[in-house]
Protein backbone atom coordinates (compact mmCIF):
# COMPACT_ATOMS: atom_id res chain seq x y z
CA UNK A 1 0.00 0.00 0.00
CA UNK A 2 2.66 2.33 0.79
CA UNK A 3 4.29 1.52 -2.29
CA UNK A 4 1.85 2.46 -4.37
CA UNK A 5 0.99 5.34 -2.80
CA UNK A 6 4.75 6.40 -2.84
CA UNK A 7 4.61 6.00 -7.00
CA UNK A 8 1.34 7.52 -7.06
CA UNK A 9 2.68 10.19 -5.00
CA UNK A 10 6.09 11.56 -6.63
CA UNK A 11 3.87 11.17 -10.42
CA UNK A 12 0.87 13.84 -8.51
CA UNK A 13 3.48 16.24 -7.28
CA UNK A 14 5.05 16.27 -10.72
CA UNK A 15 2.31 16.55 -12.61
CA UNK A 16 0.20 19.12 -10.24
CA UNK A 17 0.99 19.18 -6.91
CA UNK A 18 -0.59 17.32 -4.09
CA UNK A 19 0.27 14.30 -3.93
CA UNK A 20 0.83 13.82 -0.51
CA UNK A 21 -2.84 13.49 0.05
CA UNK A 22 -2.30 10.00 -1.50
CA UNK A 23 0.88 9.10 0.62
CA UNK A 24 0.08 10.70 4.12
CA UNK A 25 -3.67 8.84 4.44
CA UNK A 26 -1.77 5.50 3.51
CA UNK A 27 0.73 5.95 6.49
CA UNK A 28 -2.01 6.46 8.83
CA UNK A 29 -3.71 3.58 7.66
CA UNK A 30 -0.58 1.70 8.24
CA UNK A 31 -1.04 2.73 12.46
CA UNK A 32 1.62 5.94 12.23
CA UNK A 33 0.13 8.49 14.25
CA UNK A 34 -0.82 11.54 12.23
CA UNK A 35 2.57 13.32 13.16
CA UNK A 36 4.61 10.61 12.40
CA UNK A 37 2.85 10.28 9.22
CA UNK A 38 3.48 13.65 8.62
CA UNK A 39 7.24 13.89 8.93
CA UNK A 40 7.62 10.10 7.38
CA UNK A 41 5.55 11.77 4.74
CA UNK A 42 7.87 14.86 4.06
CA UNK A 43 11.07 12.57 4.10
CA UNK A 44 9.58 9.77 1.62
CA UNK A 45 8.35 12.51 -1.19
CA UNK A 46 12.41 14.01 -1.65
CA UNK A 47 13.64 11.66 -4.29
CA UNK A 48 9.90 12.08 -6.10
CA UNK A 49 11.03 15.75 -6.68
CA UNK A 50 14.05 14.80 -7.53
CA UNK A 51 12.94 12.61 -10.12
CA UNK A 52 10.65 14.99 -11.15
CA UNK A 53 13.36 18.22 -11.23
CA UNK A 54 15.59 15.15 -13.16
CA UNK A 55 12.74 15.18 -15.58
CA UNK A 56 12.42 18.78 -15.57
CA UNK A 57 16.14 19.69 -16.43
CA UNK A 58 16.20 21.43 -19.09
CA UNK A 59 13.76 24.05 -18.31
CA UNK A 60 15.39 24.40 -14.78
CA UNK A 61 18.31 24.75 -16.26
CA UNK A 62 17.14 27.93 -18.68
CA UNK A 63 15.84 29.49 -15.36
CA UNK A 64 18.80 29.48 -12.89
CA UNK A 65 19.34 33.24 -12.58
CA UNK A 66 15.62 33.45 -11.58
CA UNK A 67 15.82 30.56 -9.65
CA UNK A 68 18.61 31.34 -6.73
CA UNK A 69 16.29 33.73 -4.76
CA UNK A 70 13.65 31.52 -4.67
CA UNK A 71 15.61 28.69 -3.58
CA UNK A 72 17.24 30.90 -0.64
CA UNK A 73 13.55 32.13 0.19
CA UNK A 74 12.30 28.71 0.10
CA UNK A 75 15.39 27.17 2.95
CA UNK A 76 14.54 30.31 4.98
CA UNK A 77 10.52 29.24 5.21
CA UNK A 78 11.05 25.56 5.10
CA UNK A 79 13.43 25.24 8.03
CA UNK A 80 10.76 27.83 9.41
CA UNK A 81 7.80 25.71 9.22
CA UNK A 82 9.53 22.51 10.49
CA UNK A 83 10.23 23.72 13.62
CA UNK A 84 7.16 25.33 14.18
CA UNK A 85 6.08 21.81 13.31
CA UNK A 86 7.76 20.36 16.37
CA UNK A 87 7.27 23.16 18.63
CA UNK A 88 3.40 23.63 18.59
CA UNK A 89 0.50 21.41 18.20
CA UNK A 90 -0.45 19.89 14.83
CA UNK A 91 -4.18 19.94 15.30
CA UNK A 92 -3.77 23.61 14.83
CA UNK A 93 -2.85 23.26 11.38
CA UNK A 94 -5.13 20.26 10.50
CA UNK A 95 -8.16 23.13 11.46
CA UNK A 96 -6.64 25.63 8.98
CA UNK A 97 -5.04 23.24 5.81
CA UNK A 98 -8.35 22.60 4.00
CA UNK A 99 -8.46 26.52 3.23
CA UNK A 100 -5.40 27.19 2.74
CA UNK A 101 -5.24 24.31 -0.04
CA UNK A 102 -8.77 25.15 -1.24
CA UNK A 103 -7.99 28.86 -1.73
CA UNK A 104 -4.55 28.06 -3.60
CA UNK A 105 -6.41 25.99 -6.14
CA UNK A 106 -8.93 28.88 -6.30
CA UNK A 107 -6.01 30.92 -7.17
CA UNK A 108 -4.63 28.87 -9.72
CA UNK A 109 -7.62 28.34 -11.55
CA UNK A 110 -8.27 32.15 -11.96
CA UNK A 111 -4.38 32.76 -12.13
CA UNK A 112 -5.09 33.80 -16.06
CA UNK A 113 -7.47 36.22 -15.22
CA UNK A 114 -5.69 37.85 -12.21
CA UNK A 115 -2.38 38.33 -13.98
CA UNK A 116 -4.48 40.19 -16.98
CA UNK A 117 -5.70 42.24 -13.56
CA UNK A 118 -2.34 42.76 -12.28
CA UNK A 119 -1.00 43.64 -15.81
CA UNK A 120 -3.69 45.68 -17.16
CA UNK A 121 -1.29 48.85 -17.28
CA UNK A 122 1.26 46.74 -18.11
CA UNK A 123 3.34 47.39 -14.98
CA UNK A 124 5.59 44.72 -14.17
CA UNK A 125 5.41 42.50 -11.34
CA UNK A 126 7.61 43.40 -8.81
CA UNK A 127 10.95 41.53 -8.02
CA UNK A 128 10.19 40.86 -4.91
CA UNK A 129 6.74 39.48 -4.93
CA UNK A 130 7.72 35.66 -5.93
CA UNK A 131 10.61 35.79 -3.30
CA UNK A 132 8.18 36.77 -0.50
CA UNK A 133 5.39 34.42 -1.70
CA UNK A 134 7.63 31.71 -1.69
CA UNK A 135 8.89 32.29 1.86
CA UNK A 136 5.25 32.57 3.11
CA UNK A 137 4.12 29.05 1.02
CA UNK A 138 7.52 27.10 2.11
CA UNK A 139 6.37 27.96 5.84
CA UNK A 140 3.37 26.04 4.94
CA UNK A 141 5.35 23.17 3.15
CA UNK A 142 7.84 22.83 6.42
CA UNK A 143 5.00 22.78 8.54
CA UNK A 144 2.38 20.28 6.75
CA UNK A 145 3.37 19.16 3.42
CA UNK A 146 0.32 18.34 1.60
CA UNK A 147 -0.83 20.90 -0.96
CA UNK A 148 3.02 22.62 -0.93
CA UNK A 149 2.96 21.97 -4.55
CA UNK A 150 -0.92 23.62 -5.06
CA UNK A 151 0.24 26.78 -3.15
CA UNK A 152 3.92 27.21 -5.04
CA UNK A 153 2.35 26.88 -8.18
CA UNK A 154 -0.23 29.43 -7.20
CA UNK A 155 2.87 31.93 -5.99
CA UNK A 156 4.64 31.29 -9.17
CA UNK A 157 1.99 32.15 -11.49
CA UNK A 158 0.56 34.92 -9.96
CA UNK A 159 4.16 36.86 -9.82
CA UNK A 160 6.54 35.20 -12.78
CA UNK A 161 5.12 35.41 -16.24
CA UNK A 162 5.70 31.83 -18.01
CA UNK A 163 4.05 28.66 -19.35
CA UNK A 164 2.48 26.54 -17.11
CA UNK A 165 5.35 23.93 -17.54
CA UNK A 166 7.88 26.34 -16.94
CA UNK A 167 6.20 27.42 -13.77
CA UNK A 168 5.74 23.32 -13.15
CA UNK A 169 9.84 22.88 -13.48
CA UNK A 170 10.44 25.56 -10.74
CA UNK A 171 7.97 24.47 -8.32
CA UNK A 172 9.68 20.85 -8.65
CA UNK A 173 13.14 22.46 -7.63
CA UNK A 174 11.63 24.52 -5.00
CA UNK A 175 10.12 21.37 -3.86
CA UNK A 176 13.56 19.53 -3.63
CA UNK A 177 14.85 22.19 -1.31
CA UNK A 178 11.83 22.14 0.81
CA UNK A 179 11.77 18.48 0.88
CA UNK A 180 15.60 18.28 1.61
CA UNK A 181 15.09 20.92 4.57
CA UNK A 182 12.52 18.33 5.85
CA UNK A 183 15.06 15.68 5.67
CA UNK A 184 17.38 17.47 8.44
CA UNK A 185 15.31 18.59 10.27
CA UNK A 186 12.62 15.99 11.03
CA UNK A 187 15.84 13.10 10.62
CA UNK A 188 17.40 15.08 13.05
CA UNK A 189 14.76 16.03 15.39
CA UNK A 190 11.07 14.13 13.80
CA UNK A 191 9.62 10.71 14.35
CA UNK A 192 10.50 9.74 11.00
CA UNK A 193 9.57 5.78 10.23
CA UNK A 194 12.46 4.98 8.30
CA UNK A 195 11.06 1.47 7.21
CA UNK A 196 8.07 3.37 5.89
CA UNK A 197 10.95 5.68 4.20
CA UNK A 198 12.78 2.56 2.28
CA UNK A 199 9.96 1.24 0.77
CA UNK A 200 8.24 4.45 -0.67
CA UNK A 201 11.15 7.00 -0.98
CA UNK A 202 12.33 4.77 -3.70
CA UNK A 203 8.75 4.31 -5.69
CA UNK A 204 8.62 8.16 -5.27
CA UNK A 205 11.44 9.25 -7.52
CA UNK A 206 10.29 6.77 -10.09
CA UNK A 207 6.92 8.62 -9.71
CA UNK A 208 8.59 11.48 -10.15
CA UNK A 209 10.35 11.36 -13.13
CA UNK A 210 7.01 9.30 -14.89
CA UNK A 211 5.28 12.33 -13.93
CA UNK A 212 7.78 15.03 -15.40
CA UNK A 213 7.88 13.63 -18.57
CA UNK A 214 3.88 13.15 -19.01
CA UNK A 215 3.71 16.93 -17.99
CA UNK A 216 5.20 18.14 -21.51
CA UNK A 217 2.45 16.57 -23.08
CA UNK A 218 -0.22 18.44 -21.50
CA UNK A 219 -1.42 21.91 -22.88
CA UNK A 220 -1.64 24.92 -19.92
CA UNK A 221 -5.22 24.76 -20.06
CA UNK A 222 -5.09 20.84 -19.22
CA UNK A 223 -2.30 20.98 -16.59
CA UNK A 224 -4.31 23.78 -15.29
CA UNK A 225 -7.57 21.86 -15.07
CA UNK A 226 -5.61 19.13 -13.25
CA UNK A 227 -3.83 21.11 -11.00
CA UNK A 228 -7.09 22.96 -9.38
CA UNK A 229 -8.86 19.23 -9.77
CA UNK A 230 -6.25 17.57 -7.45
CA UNK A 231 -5.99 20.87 -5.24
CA UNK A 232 -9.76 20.74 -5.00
CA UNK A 233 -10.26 17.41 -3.33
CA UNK A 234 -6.71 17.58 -1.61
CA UNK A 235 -9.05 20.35 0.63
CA UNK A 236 -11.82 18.11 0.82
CA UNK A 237 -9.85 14.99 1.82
CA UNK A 238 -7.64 17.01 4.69
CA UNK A 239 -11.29 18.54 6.01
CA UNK A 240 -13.07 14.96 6.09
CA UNK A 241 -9.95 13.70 7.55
């Protein structure tokens, strides 16, 4: 079960985003208590990014210079988040992560129409808007992974101007530094199941990759409608759960 999960997981987060909401559910249903399952979680879905950012190469690759900030900003909230995580109580954020995931699918959907908005005069978007939106949404990720992807993708296209799959390629390496922030921290610190981590972590960057490579075959409008369809019941699965 955790197997497939793990696949199913690292080929979601590729694709769209939010595929923890397959992998975290399985580890509870395994007998992990939910913050166990959420730190095992956070450590199993690193090599899925980084099949997916594998995948993704060549358009990370044309955006380095744009990338460095975000990567900093993205450390800076991540290590933020996790130990927040460990300091406070998780039911806290269990209450407040079906909105939060909800609204960034809301925003990604309408992403088209709000950048028209935020371009009408043809200003451009300040430098510093994707830097502090990524800070704010890698808090989120450090804290309680599921949905990280929705709500980067959400960032990204409301402040950088690019195809979808451009925007899908930076989220992935943003991802990998979240992820790999989880990694010390919740290896150092977390009750991370590592038997839980050697079975999926694997199955995850195989996912990862699958799911990379599927994503230049999808049209904007079709990654969109994915993207908002997975964000959409990742709300509705963290409220009934």
């Amino acid at each position: 079960m955790v197997a497939v999960a793990a696949f199913l997981c690292g080929m979601v987060n590729a694709l769209a985003g939010g595929g923890s909401l397959v992998l975290f559910p399985a580890l509870v249903a395994t007998g992990m208590g939910s913050l166990a399952a959420n730190v095992t979680n956070s450590v199993i879905t690193l090599p899925g990014y980084v099949g997916g950012a594998v995948g993704f190469r060549s358009e990370i690759e044309s955006q380095r210079t744009a990338l460095r900030p975000l990567l900093a900003a993205t450390i800076l909230g991540s290590t933020t988040g996790c130990l927040l995580l460990l300091a406070t109580d998780e039911a806290v954020f269990e209450r407040l992560a079906p909105a939060l995931v909800a609204l960034a699918s809301v925003l990604i959907g309408a992403q088209p129409w709000l950048a028209r908005r935020l371009t009408r005069d043809d200003r451009p978007t300040a430098s510093w808007a994707p830097v502090v939106g990524v800070v704010l949404a890698s808090v989120y990720g450090g804290y309680f992974g599921a949905g990280l992807g929705v709500l980067l993708l959400a960032v990204l296209g409301l402040t950088i101007h690019a195809p979808l799959v451009r925007l899908s390629a930076l989220r992935t390496a943003l991802s990998v530094a979240d992820a790999s922030v989880s990694l010390v921290v919740f290896g150092w610190l977390g009750p991370v199941v590592w038997s839980a981590v050697a079975v999926g972590a694997p199955l995850t960057l195989v996912g990862g990759y699958v799911g990379a490579k599927a994503a230049r075959r999808v049209t904007d409008q079709a990654l969109r409608t994915v993207v908002v369809a997975v964000g959409l019941v990742a709300a509705l699965g963290l409220w009934l759960w």
